[in-house]
Structures are given as C-alpha cells and as structure tokens.
Protein backbone atom coordinates (compact mmCIF):
# COMPACT_ATOMS: atom_id res chain seq x y z
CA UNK A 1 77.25 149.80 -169.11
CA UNK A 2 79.85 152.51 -169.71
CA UNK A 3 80.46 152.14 -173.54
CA UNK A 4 84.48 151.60 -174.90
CA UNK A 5 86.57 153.79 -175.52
CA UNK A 6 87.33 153.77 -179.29
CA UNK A 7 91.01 154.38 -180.40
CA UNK A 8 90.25 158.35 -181.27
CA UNK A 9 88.43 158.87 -178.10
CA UNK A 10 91.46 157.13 -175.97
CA UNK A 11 93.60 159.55 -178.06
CA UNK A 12 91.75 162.31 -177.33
CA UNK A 13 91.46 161.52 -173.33
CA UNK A 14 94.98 161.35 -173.27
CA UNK A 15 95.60 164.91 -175.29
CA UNK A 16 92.91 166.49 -172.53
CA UNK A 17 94.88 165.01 -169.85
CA UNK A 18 98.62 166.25 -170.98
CA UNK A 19 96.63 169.95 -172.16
CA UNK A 20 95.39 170.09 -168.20
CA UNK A 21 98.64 168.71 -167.02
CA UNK A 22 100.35 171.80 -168.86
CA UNK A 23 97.58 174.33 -167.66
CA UNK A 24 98.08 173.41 -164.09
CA UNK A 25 102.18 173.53 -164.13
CA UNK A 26 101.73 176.81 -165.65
CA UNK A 27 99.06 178.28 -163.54
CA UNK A 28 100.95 177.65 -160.48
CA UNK A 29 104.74 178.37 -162.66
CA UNK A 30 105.60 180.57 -159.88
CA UNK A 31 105.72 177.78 -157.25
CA UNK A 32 107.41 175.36 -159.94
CA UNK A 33 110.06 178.23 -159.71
CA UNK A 34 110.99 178.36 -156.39
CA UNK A 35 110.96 174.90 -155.69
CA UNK A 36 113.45 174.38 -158.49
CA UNK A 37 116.81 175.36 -155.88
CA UNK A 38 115.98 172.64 -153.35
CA UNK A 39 115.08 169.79 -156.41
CA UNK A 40 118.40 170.93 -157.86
CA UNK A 41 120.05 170.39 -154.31
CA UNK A 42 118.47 167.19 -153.36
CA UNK A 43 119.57 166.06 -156.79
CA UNK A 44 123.24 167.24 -156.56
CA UNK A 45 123.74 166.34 -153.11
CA UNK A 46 121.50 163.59 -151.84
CA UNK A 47 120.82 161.26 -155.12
CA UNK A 48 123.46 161.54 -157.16
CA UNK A 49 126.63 160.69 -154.52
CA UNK A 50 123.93 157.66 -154.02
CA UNK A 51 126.42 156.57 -157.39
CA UNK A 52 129.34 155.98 -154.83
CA UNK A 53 127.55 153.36 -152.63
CA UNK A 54 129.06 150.67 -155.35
CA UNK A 55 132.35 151.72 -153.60
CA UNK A 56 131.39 149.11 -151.03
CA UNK A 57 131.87 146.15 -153.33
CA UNK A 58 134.90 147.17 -154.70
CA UNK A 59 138.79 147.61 -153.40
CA UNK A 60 137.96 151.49 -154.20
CA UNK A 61 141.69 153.00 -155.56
CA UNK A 62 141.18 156.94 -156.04
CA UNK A 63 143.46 156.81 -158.45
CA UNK A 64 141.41 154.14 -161.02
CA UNK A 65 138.09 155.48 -160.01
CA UNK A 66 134.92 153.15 -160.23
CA UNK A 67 135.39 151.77 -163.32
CA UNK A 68 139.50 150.50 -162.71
CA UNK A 69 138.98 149.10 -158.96
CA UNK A 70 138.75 145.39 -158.23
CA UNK A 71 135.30 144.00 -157.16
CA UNK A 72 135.14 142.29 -154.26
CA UNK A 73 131.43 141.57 -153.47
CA UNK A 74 130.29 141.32 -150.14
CA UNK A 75 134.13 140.83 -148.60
CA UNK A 76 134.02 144.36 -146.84
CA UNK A 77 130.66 143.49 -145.39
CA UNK A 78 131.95 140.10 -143.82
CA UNK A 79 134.78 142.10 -142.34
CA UNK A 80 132.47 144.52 -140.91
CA UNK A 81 130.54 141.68 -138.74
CA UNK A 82 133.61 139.83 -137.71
CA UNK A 83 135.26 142.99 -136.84
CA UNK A 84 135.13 142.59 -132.52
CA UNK A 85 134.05 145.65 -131.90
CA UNK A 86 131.49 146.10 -134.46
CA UNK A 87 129.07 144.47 -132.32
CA UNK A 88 129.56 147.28 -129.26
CA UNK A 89 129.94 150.15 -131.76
CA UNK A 90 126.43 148.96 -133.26
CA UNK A 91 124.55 147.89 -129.32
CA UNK A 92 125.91 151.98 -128.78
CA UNK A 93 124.10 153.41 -131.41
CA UNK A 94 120.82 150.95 -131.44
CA UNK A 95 120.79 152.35 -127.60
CA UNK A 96 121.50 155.87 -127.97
CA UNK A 97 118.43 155.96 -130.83
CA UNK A 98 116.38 154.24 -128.52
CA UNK A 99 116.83 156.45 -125.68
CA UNK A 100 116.76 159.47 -128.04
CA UNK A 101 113.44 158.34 -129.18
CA UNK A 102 112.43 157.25 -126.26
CA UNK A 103 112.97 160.82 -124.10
CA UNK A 104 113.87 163.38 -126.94
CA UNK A 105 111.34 162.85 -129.75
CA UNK A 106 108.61 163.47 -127.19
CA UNK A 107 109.94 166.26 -125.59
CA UNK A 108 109.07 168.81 -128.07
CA UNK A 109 105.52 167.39 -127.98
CA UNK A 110 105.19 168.19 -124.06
CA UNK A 111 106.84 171.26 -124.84
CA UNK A 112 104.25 172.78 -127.24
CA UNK A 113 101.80 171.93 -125.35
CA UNK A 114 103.05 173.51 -121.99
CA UNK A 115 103.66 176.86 -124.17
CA UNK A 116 100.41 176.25 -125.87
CA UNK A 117 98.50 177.00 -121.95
CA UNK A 118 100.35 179.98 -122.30
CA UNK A 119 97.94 183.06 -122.13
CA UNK A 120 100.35 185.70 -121.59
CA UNK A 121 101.30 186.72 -125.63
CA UNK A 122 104.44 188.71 -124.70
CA UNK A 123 105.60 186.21 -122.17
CA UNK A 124 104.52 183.11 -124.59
CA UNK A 125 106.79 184.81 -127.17
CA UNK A 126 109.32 185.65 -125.10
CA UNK A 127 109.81 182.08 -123.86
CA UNK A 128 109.71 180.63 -127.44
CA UNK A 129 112.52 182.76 -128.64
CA UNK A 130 114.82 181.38 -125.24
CA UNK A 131 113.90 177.46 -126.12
CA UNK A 132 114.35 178.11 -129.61
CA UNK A 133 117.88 180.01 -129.24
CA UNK A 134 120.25 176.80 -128.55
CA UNK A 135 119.38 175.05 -131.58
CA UNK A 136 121.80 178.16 -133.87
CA UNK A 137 124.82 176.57 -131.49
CA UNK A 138 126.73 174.45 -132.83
CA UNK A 139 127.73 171.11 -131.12
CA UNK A 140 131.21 172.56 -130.20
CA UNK A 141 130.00 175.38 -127.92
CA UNK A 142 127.49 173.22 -126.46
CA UNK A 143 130.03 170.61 -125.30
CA UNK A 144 132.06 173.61 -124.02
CA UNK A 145 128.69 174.90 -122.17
CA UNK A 146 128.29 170.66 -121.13
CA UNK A 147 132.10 170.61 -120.01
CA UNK A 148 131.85 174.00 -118.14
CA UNK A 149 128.59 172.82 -116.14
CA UNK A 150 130.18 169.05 -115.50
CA UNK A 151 133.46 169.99 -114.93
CA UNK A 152 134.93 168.47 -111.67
CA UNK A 153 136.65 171.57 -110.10
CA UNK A 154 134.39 174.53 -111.30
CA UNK A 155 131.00 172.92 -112.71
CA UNK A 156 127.96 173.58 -111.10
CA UNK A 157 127.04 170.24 -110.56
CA UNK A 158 129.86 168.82 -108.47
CA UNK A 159 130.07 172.29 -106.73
CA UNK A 160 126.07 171.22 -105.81
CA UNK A 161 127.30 167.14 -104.65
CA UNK A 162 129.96 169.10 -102.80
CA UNK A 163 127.79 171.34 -101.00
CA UNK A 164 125.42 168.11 -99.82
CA UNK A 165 128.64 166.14 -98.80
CA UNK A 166 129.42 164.40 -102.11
CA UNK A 167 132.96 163.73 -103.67
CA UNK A 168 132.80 165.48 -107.52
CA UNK A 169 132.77 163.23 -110.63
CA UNK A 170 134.31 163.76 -113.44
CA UNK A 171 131.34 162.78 -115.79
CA UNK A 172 132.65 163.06 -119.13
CA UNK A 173 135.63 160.53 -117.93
CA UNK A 174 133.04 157.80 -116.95
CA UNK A 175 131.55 155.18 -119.33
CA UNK A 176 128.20 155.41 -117.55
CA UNK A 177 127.37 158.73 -117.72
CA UNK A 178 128.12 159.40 -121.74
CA UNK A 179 124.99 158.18 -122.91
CA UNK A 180 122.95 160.33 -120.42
CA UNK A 181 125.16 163.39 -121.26
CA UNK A 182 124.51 163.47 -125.11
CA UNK A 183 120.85 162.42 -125.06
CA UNK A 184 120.33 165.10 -122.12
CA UNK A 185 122.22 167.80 -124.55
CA UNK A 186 120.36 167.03 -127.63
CA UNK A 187 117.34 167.43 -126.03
CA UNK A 188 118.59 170.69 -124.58
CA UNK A 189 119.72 172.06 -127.77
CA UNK A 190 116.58 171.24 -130.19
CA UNK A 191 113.74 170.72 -128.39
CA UNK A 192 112.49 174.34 -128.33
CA UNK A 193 113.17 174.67 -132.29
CA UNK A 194 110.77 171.16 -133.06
CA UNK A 195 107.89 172.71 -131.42
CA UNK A 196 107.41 174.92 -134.43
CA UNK A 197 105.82 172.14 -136.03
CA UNK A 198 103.12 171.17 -133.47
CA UNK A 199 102.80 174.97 -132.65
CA UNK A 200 101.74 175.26 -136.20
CA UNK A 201 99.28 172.00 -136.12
CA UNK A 202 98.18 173.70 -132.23
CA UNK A 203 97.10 176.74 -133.72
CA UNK A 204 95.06 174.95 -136.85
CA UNK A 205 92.50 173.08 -134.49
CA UNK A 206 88.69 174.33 -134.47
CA UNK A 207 88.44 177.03 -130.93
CA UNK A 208 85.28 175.73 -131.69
CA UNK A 209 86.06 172.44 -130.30
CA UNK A 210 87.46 174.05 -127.25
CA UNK A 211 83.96 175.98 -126.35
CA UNK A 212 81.63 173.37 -126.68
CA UNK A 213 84.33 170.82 -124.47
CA UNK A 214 84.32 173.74 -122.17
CA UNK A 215 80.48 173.69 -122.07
CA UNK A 216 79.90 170.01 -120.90
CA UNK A 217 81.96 170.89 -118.49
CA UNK A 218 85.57 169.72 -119.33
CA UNK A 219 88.95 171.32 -117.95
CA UNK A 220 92.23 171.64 -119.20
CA UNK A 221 93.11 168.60 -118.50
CA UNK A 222 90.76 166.87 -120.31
CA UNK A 223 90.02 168.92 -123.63
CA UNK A 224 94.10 168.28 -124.37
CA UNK A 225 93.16 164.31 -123.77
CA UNK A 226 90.50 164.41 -125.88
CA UNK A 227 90.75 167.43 -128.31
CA UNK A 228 94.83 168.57 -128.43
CA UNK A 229 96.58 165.34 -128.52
CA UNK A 230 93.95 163.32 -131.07
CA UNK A 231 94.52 166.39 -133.16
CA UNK A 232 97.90 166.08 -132.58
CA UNK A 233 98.05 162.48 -134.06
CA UNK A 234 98.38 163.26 -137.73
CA UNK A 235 101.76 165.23 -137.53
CA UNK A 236 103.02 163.29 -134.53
CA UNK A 237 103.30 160.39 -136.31
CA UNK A 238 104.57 161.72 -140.08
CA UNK A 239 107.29 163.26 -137.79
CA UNK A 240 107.95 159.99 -135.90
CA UNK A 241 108.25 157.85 -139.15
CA UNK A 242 110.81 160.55 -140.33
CA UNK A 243 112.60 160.21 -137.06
CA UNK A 244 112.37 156.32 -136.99
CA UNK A 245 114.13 157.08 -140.76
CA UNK A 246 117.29 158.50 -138.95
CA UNK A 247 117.48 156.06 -135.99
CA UNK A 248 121.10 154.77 -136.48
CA UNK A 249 121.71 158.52 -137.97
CA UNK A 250 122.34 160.19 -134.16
CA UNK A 251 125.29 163.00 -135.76
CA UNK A 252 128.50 162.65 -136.31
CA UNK A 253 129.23 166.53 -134.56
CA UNK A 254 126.71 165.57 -131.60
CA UNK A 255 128.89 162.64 -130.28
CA UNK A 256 132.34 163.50 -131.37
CA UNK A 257 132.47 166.47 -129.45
CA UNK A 258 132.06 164.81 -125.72
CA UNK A 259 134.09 162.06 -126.74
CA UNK A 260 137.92 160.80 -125.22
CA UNK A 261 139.53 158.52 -124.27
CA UNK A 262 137.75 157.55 -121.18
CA UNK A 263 134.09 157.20 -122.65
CA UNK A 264 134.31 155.68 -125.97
CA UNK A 265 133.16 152.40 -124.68
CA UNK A 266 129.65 153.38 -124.16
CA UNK A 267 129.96 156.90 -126.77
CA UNK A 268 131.36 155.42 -129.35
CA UNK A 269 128.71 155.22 -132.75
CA UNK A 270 128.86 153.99 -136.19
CA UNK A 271 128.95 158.01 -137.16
CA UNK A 272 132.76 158.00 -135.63
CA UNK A 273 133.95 154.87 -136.26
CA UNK A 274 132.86 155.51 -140.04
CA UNK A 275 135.34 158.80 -139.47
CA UNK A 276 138.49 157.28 -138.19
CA UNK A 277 138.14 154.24 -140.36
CA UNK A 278 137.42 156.21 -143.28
CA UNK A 279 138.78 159.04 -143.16
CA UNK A 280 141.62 158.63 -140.50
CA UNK A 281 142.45 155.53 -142.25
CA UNK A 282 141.95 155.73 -145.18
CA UNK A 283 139.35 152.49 -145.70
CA UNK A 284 137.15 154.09 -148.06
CA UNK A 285 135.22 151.14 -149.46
CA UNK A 286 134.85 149.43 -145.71
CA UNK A 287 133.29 152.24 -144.71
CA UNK A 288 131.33 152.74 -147.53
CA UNK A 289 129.61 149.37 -146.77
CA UNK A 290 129.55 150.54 -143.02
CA UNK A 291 127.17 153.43 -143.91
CA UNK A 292 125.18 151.33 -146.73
CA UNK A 293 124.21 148.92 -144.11
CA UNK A 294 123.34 151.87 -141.60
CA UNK A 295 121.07 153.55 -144.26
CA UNK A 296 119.79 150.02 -145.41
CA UNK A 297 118.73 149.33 -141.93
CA UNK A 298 117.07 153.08 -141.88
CA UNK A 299 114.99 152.22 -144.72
CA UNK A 300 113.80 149.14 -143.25
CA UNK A 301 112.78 150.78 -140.38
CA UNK A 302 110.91 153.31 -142.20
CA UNK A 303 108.88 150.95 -144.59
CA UNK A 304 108.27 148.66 -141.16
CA UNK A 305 106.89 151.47 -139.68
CA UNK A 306 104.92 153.24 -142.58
CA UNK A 307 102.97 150.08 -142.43
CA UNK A 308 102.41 149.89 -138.79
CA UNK A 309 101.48 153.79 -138.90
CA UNK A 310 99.13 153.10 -141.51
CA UNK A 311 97.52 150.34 -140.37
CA UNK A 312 96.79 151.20 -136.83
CA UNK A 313 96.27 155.53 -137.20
CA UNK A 314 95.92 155.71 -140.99
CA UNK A 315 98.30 157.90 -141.26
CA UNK A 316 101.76 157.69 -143.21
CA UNK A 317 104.45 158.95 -145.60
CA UNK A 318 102.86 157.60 -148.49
C-alpha cells in the first residue's frame, strides 16, 4: 500500500506541480503569444455580449440600460410561440438545416476524395484553387451570379427549358423552388474551401496502408471503403458535431439576399425575422429571446450529439 501523503509532502507535490506548470507556459511562451489576439477576440466579441442575453427578460429601454428596464420574465418568450407565424418561420429553418446537412455537409467529403484520385499535381492544384475561389464572394454577388443564371428572360436555365419546348420560370418568384436555390448556392459557394480539412486528414494516412491493400489485391474502390473513409471518421465527425452546433444558425447574408416578396413563405428563417423585428422594429428584447432560444436549442443539439458521437465512434468535442 502506497503510504499517505503527510501535510509537507502534499505541500511540496503541489509546489512541483505549479513550478512545472510555469516551466511548460514558458517553454512554449511563444505560442502563449500568438494565441493571445484570438483569446482576446473570442473574449470581446463572443463571451462578453453573452451579458446582453438578460435583455430577453426585460422591457429593454436604451435609454435606462440593464439595470433601469422593467423585468418581465418569460413574457417575450410566450409571445414568441403564440406569434402565428413563428411556427412556419421555425418548420423553414428546422428544414433548410436539415437539407443543408443532409446534401451540403457531405459534399465537401465526396469532394476531397474525388480530388484526392487526382494524380495529375498541376491539374489537382489547379482544380483546388477553382472550387476554392467562390467561397471569397460574398452572398450579394452570388445571388447576382444565382439571379443572372435563373433569370426568366436571359438565364441559362429557362433559355435550356425553352430550347426542349418548356415555358421559363421565374424561380426566385416561386415558394417551391427557394429552398432548393439557397441550399444548391451554399453548397456551390463553400464546398471547395471545406475540403481543406479532409485534404489535410487525406494526406496524414499511412501510404503504407495503401501498398499492402494494393497487395491482397484491392482497387480503388475498395481501399477508400476500408482505408480512406474509416480514417476519415475522426475529423468527419468533430466537424459534424460543430455543424450540428449551428443547425438553426443557416446566415443571415445567405438567405436575405434571394429573398422578396414572392418566396418568403418557404425562405423566410429565424436569421431575418430576428432582423426586421429587431432591428426594423425596433423589438430589441423579443428578439433577444428569439435568438436565446435559437442558440439554446444549438447547444442542445450539440451536447445530444457529443454523446451519441461518443458513444457509438468514440470520438467527440470533449
């Protein structure tokens, strides 16, 4: 049996512990150093406005701050419910991050792996740089690019329909076709940029592995069942519980662009009815409460997950 630790000796295990903490922060000082800018941003920007979340129990006044506006409780979440078209706003944005996880999060996947069969180094390059390209657009020009391509008189698309007989649609003025527009665009526009992750986790696996599948005789096909995709497992699903983390979060930018008129019935999201409630209108601590429940359902989703992940892959956030 391990003897006790006297009072002296627990003393001195702690002292060797804080001396080794010290010798390690300051062997490595240089990396403390640089990581100091994004600590300081994710502390300016991301915890600290977490202060103005108690907005949403409170008839927020900008003019007696926190501390001077009347609390209300949960009243401006009880509005939000019985508001009638909370419930479509909400089935719009459940859908659209179901279909975005659904056909974008593994198109990136399929889209390392295609480039990763690439033997051709110039040409492999070369096609990396034209996938990654659209992601440094902004949402505006690719909407223009979107209404230019689906436009009814010019667009390529009804000028195609036309050519087989077809009578052009105006797609961006149709409630059915709004959803398949701004999933189809985002996976356009960043696609190409998240295979730099798995191109990174591609380009870590053994070659070793590869000659001695190649050696009993397997193809292409089956080393990337067997050898590419379980390696692939790890970072596919730390990236998937950061994605399930931003399910209700499907961009302000990405949707308001290809809205009007005509397709907010099946376009609309929490994202812009959080900006012409709040900002439009002024309803500062309703939408507050808007966005707390969208993050609270987030987290949920993320801790549901982590468990799943770890319990089935062993893998997780933490």
């Amino acid at each position: 049996m391990k003897a006790k630790l006297t009072g002296i000796d627990l003393i001195n295990y702690k002292a060797d512990t804080k001396r080794s903490l010290f010798l390690n922060m300051w062997k490595f000082r240089a990396l403390y150093v640089i990581a100091i800018p994004g600590i300081l941003y994710f502390i300016i920007f991301k915890y600290l406005p977490l202060a103005g979340s108690v907005i949403a129990f409170q008839n927020y006044n900008i003019f007696k701050g926190f501390t001077g506006s009347e609390w209300v409780g949960l009243e401006h979440f009880r509005t939000m419910f019985q508001y009638q078209d909370f419930g479509r706003i909400l089935s719009n944005t459940i859908l659209l991050g179901l279909y975005d996880l659904i056909f974008a999060f593994p198109a990136p996947i399929l889209l390392a792996l295609l480039l990763n069969e690439i033997r051709l180094v110039f040409y492999k390059r070369f096609l990396q740089t034209v996938v990654y390209m659209p992601h440094f657009l902004s949402w505006v020009i690719v909407s223009g690019i979107a209404l230019g391509i689906l436009s009814p008189g010019t667009g390529i698309v009804n000028q195609v329909l036309q050519a087989f007989g077809f009578e052009p649609i105006y797609f961006l003025g149709e409630n059915s076709y709004i959803r398949t527009i701004l999933i189809s665009s985002g996976i356009w526009r960043d696609s190409g940029y998240g295979t730099i992750i798995y191109l990174a986790a591609l380009a870590g696996i053994n070659p070793d592995l590869y000659e001695a599948a190649e050696v009993d005789g397997a193809g292409r096909w089956k080393q990337t069942l067997a050898i590419t995709l379980p390696s692939l497992i790890p970072t596919i699903m730390i990236l998937f519980l950061l994605h399930i983390g931003r399910f209700l979060d499907l961009g302000f930018e990405r949707v308001w662009v290809f809205l009007n008129a005509l397709n907010t019935g099946n376009g609309e999201i929490l994202d812009t009815y959080i900006y012409k409630a709040g900002l439009l209108s002024q309803q500062y601590s309703y939408t507050t409460a808007v966005g707390l429940f969208k993050s609270v359902v987030g987290l949920i989703l993320v801790l549901i997950g982590n468990i799943l992940s770890k319990k089935t892959t062993g893998e997780s956030l933490y």
